[in-house]
N, C-alpha and C. Protein backbone atom coordinates (compact mmCIF):
# COMPACT_ATOMS: atom_id res chain seq x y z
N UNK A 1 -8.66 79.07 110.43
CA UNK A 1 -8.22 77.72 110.77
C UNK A 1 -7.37 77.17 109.63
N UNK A 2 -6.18 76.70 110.15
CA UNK A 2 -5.43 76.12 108.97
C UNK A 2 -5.96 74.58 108.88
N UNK A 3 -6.32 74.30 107.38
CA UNK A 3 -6.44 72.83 106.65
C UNK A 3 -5.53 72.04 107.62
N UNK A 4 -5.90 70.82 108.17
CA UNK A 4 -5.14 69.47 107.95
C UNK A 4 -5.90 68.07 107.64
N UNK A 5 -4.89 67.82 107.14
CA UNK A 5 -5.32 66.59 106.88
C UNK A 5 -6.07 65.24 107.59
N UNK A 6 -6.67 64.81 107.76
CA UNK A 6 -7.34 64.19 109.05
C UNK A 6 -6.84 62.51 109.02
N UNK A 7 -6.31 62.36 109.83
CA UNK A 7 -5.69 61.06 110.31
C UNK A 7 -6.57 60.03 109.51
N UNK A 8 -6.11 58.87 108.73
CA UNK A 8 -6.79 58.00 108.15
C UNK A 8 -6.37 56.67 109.48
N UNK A 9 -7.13 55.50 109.17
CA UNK A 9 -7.09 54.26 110.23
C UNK A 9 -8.27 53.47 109.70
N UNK A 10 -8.06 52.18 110.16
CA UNK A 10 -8.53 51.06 109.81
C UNK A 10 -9.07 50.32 111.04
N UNK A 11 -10.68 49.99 111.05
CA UNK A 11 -10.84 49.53 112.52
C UNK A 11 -12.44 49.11 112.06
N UNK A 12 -13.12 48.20 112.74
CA UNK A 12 -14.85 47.71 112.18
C UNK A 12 -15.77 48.73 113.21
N UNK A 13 -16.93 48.01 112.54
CA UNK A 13 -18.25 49.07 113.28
C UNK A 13 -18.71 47.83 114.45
N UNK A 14 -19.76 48.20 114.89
CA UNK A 14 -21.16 47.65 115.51
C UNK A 14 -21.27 46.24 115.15
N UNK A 15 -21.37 46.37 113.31
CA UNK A 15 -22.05 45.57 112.99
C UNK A 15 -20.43 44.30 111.94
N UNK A 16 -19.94 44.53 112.25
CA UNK A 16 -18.45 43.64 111.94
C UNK A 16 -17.85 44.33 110.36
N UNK A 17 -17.90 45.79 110.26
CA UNK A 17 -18.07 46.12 108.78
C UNK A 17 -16.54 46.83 108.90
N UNK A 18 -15.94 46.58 107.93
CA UNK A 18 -14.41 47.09 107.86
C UNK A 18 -14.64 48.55 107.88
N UNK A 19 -14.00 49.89 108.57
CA UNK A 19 -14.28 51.21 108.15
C UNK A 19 -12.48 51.65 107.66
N UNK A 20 -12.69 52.21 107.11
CA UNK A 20 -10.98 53.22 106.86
C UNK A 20 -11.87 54.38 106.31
N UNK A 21 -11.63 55.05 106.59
CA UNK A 21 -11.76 56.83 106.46
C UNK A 21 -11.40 56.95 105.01
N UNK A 22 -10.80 56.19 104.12
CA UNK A 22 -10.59 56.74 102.84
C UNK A 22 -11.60 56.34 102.24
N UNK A 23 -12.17 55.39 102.51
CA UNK A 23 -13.50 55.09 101.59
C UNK A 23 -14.60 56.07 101.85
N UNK A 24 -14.66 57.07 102.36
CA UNK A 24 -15.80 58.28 102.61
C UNK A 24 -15.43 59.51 101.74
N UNK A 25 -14.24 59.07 100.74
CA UNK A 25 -13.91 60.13 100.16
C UNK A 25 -14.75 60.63 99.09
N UNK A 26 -15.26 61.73 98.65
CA UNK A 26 -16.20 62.30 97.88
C UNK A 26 -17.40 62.63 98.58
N UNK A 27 -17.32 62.20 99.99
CA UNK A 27 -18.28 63.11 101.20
C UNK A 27 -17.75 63.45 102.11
N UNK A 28 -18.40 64.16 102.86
CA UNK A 28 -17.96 65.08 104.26
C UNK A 28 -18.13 63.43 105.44
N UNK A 29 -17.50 63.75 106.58
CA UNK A 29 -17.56 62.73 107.26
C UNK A 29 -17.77 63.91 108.69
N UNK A 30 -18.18 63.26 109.64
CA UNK A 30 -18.40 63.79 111.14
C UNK A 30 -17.80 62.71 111.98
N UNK A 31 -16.68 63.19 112.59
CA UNK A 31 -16.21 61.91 113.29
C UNK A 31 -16.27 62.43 114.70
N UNK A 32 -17.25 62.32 115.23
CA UNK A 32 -17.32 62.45 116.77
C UNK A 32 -16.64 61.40 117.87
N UNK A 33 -16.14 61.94 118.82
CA UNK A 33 -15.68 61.04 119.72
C UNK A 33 -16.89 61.30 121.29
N UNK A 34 -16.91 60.22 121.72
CA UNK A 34 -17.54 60.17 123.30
C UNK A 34 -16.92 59.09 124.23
N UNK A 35 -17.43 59.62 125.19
CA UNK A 35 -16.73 58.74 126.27
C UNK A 35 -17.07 57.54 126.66
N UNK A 36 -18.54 57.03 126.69
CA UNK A 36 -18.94 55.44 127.21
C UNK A 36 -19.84 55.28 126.75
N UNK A 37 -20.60 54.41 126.14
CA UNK A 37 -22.01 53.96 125.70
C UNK A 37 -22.77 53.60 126.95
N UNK A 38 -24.15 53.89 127.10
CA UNK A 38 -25.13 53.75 127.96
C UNK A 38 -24.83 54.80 129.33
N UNK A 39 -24.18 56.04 128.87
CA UNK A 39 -24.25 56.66 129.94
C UNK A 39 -25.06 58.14 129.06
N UNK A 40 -25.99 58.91 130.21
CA UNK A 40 -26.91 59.51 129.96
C UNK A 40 -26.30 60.24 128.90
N UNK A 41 -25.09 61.46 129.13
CA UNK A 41 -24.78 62.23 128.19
C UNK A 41 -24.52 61.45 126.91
N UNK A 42 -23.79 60.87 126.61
CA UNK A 42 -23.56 59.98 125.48
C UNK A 42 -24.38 59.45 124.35
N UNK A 43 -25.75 59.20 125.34
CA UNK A 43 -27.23 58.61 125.02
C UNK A 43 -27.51 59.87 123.94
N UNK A 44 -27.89 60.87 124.57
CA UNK A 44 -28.65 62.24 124.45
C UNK A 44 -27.89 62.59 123.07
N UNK A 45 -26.42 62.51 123.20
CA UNK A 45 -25.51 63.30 122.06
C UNK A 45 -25.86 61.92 120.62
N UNK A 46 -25.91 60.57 120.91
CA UNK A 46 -26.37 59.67 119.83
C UNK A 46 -27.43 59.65 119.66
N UNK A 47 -28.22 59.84 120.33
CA UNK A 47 -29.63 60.06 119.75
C UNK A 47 -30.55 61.84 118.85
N UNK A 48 -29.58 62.58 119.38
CA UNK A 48 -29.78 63.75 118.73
C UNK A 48 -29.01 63.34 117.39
N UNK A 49 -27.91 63.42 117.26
CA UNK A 49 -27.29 62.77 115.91
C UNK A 49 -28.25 61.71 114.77
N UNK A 50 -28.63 60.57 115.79
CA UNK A 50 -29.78 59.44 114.86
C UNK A 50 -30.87 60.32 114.49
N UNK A 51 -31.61 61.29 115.05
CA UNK A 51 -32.75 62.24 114.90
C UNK A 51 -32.38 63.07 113.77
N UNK A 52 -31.36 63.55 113.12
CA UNK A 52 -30.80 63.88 112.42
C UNK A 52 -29.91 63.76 111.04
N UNK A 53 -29.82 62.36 111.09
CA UNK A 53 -29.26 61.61 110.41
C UNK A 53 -29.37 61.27 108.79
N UNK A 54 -30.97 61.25 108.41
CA UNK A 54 -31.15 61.41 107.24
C UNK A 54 -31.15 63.10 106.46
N UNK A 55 -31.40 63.94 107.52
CA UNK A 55 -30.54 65.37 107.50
C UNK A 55 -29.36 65.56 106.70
N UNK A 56 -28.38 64.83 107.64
CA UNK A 56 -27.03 64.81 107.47
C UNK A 56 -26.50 63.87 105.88
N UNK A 57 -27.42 62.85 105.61
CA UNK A 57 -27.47 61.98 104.60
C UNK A 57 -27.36 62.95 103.40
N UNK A 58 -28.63 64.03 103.43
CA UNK A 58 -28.88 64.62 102.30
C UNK A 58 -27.54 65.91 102.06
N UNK A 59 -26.99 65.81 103.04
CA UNK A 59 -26.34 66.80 102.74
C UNK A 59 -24.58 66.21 102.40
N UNK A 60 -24.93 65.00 102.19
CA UNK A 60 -23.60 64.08 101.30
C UNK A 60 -22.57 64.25 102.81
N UNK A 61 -22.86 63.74 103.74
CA UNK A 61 -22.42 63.66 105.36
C UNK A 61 -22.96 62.30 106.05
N UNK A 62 -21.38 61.51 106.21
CA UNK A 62 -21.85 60.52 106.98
C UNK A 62 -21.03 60.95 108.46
N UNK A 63 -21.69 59.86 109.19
CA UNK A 63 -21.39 60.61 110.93
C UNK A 63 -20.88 58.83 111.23
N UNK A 64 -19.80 59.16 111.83
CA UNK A 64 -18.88 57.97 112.66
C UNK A 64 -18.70 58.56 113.99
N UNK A 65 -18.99 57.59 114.82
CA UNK A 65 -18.87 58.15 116.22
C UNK A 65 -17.53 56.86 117.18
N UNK A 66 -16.53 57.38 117.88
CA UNK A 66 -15.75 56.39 117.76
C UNK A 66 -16.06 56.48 119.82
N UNK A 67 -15.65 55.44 120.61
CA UNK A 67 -15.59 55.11 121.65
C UNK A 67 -14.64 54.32 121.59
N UNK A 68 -13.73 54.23 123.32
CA UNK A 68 -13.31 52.56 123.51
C UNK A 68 -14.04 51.79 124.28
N UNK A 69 -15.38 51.81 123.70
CA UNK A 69 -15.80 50.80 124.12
C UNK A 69 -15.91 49.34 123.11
N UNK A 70 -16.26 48.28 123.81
CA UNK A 70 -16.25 47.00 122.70
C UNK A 70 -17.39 46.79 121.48
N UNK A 71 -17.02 45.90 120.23
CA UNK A 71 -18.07 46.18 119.35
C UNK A 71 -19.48 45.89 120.20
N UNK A 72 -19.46 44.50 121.32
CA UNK A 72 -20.51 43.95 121.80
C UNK A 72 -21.27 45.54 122.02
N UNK A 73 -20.56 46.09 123.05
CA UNK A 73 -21.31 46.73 123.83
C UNK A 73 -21.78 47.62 122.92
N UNK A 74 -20.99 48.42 121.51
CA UNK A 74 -21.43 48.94 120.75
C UNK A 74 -23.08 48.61 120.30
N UNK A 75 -22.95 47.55 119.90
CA UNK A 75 -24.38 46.43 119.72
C UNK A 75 -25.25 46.73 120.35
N UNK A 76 -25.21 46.33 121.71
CA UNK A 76 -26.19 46.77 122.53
C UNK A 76 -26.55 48.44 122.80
N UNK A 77 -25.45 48.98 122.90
CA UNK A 77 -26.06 50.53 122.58
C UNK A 77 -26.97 51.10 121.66
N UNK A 78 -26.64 50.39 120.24
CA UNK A 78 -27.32 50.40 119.07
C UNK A 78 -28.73 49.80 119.43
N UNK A 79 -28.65 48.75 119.58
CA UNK A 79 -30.19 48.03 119.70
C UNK A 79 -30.99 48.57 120.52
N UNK A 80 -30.39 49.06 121.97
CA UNK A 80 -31.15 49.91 122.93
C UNK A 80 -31.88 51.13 122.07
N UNK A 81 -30.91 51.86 121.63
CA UNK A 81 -31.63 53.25 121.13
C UNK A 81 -32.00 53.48 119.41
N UNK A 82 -32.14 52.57 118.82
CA UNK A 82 -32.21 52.09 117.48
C UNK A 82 -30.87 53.18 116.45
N UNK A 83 -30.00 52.98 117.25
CA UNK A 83 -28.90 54.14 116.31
C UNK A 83 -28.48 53.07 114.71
N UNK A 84 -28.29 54.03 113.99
CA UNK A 84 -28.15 53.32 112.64
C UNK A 84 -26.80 53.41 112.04
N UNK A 85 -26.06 54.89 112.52
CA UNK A 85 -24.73 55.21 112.17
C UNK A 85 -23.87 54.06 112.16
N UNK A 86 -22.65 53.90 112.03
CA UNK A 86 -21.37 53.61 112.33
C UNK A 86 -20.98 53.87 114.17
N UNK A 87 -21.00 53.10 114.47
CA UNK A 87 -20.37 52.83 115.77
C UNK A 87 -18.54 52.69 115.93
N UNK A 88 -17.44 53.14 115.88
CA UNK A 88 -16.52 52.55 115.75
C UNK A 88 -15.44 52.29 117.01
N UNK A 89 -15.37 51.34 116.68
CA UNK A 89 -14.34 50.11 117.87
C UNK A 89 -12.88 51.03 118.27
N UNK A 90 -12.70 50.91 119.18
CA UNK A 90 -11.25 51.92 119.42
C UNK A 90 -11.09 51.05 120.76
N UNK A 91 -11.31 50.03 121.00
CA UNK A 91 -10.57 49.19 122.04
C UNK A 91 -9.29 49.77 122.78
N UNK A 92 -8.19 49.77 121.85
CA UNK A 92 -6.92 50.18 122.26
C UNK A 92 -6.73 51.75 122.22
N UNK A 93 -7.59 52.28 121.54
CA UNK A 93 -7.04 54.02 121.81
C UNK A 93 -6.82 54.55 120.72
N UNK A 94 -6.53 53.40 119.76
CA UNK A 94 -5.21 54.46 118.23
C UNK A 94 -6.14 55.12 117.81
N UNK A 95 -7.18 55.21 117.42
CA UNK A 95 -8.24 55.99 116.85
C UNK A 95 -8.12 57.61 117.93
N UNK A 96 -8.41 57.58 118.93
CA UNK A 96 -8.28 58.75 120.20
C UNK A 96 -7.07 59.07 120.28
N UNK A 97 -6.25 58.27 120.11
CA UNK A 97 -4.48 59.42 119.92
C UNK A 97 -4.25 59.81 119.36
N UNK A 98 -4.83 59.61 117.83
CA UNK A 98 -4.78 59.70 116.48
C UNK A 98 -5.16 61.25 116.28
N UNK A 99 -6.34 61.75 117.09
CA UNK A 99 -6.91 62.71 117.10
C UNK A 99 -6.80 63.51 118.08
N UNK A 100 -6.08 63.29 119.12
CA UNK A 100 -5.71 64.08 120.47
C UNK A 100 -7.08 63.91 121.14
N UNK A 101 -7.91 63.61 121.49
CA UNK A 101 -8.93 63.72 122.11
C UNK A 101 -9.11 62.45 123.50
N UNK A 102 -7.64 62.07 124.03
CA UNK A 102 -7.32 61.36 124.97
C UNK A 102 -7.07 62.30 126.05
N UNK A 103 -7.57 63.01 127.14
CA UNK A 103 -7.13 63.76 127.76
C UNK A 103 -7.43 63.74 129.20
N UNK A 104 -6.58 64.78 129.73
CA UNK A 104 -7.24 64.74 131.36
C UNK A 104 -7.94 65.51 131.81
N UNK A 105 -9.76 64.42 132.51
CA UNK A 105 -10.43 65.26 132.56
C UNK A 105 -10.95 65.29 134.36
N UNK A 106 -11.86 65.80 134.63
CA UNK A 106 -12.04 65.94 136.04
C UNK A 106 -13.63 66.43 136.22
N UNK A 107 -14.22 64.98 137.50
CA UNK A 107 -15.14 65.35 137.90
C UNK A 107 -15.27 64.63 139.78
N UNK A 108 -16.25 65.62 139.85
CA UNK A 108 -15.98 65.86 141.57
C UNK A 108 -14.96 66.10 142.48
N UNK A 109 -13.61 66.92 141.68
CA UNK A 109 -12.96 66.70 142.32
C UNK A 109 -11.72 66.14 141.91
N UNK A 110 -12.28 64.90 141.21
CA UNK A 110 -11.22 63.64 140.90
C UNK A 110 -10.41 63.91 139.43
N UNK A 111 -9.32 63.90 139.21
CA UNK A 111 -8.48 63.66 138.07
C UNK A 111 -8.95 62.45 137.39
N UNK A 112 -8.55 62.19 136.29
CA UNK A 112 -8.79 61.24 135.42
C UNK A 112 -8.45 60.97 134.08
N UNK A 113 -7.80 60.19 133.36
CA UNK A 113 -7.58 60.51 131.46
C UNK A 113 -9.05 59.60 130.90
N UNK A 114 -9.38 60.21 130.09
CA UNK A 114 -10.78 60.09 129.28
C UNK A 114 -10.80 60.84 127.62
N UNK A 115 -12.00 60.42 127.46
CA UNK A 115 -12.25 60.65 125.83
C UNK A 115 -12.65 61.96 126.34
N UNK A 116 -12.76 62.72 125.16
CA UNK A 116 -12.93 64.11 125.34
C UNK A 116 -14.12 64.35 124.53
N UNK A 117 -15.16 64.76 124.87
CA UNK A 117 -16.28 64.89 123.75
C UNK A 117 -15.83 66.05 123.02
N UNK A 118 -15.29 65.55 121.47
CA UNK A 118 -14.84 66.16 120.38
C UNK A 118 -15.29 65.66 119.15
N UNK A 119 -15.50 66.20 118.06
CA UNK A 119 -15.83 66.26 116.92
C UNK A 119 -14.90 67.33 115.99
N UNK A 120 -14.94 66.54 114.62
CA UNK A 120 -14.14 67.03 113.68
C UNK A 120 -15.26 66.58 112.54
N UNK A 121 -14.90 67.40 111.43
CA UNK A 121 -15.41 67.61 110.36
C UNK A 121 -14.98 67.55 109.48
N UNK A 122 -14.90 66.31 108.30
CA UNK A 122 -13.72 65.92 107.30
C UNK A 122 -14.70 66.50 106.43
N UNK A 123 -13.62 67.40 105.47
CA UNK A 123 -14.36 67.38 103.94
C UNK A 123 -14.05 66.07 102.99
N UNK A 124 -14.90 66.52 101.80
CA UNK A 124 -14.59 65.33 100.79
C UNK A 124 -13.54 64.95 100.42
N UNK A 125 -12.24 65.58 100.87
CA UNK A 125 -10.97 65.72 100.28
C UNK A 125 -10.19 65.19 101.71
N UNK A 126 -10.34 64.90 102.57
CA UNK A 126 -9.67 64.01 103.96
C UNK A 126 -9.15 65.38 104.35
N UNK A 127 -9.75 66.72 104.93
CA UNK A 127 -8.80 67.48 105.00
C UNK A 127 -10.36 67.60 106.71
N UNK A 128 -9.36 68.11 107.85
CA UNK A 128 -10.33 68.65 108.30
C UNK A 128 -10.83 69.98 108.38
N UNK A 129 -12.32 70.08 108.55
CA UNK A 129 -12.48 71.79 108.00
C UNK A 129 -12.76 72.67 109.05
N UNK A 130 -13.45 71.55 110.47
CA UNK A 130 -13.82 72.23 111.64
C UNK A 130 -13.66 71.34 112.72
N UNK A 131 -13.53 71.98 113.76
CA UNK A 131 -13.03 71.34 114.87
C UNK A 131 -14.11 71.75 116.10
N UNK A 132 -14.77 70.64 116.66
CA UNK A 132 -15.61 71.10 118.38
C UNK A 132 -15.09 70.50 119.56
N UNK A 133 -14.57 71.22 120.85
CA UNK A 133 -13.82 70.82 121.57
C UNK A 133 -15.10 71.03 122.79
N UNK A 134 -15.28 70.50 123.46
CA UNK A 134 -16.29 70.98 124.98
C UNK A 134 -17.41 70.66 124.33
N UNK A 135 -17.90 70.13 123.52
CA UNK A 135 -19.33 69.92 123.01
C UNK A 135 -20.38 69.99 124.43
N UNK A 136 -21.62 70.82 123.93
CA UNK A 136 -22.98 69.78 124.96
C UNK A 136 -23.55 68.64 124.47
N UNK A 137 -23.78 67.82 124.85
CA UNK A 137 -24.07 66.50 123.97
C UNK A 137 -26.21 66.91 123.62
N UNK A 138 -26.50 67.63 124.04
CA UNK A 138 -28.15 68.10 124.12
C UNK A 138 -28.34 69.06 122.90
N UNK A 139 -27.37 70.08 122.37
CA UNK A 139 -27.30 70.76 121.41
C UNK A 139 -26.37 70.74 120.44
N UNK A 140 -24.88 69.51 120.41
CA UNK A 140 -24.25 69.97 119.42
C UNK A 140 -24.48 69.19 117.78
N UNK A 141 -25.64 68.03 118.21
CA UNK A 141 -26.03 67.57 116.61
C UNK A 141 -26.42 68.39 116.12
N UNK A 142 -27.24 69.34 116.26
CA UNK A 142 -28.38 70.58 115.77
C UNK A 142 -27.02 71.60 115.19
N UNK A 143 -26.04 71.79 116.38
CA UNK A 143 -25.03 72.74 116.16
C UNK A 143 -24.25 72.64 114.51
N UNK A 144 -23.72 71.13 114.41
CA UNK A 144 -23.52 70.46 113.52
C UNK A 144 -23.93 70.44 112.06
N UNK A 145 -25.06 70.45 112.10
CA UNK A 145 -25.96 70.46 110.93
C UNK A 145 -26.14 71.94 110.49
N UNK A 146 -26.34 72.57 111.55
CA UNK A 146 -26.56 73.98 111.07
C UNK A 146 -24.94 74.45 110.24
N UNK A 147 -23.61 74.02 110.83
CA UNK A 147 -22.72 74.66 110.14
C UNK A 147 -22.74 73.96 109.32
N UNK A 148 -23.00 72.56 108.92
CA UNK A 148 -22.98 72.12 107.49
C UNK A 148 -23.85 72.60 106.62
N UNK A 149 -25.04 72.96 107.12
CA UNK A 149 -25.89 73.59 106.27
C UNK A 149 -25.45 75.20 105.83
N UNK A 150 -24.50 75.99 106.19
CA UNK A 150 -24.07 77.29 105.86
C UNK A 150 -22.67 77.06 105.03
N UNK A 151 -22.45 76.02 104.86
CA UNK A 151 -21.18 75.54 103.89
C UNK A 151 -21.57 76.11 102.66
């Protein structure tokens, strides 16, 4: 896999907290993308992640998970399932174009453009080191951790 550099951007959490990607520098970052808050898969893939989390802590890895959904609803996702991460706001998209993970997807049948459940893996240096495209949202926190843990 060739190094790149991983798109920097400026946008708040959950909880009204400024994020830019350069301030995570001197740790690994996990920037997962999903498609809607309060829908089952979504649930399953943030809550395996929160189950994991002080895991990921020790291993100098913070996890940002971006949606377009709103901070509110962010909120309430959070409070529902006690998630602690970074929630981040992508209202308009720039965060998901930023990363290609705007795409067309299809169920029952039906066409559609949607978030793509994807994850990237920033090292300490803003470079990305790994890329997950098709994730299962039931196994890929575990997946996650295990390749950070063979780093």
């Amino acid at each position: 896999m060739t190094l790149k550099t991983a798109p920097t951007f400026n946008t708040i959490d959950q909880r009204d907290n400024s994020i830019n990607l350069e301030k995570y520098r001197g740790q690994k970052v996990l920037l997962y993308f999903y498609p809607k808050d309060m829908t089952s898969g979504c649930t399953t893939e943030a809550l395996g992640f929160q189950d994991l989390y002080e895991e990921f802590k020790k291993l100098n890895t913070e996890i940002l998970a971006v949606s377009k959904d709103s901070k509110e609803s962010h909120q309430k996702f959070c409070e529902k399932n006690s998630l602690t991460f970074p929630l981040l706001v992508d209202t308009d998209g720039h965060i998901v174009k930023l990363y290609d993970v705007w795409k067309e997807k299809s169920m029952y049948g039906r066409k559609y453009m949607g978030i793509a459940r994807e994850s990237f893996l920033i090292d300490e240096n803003g470079m990305i080191i790994k890329h997950w495209d098709k994730v299962k949202p039931a196994t890929h926190p575990k997946e996650v951790l295990d390749y950070i843990q063979s780093l």
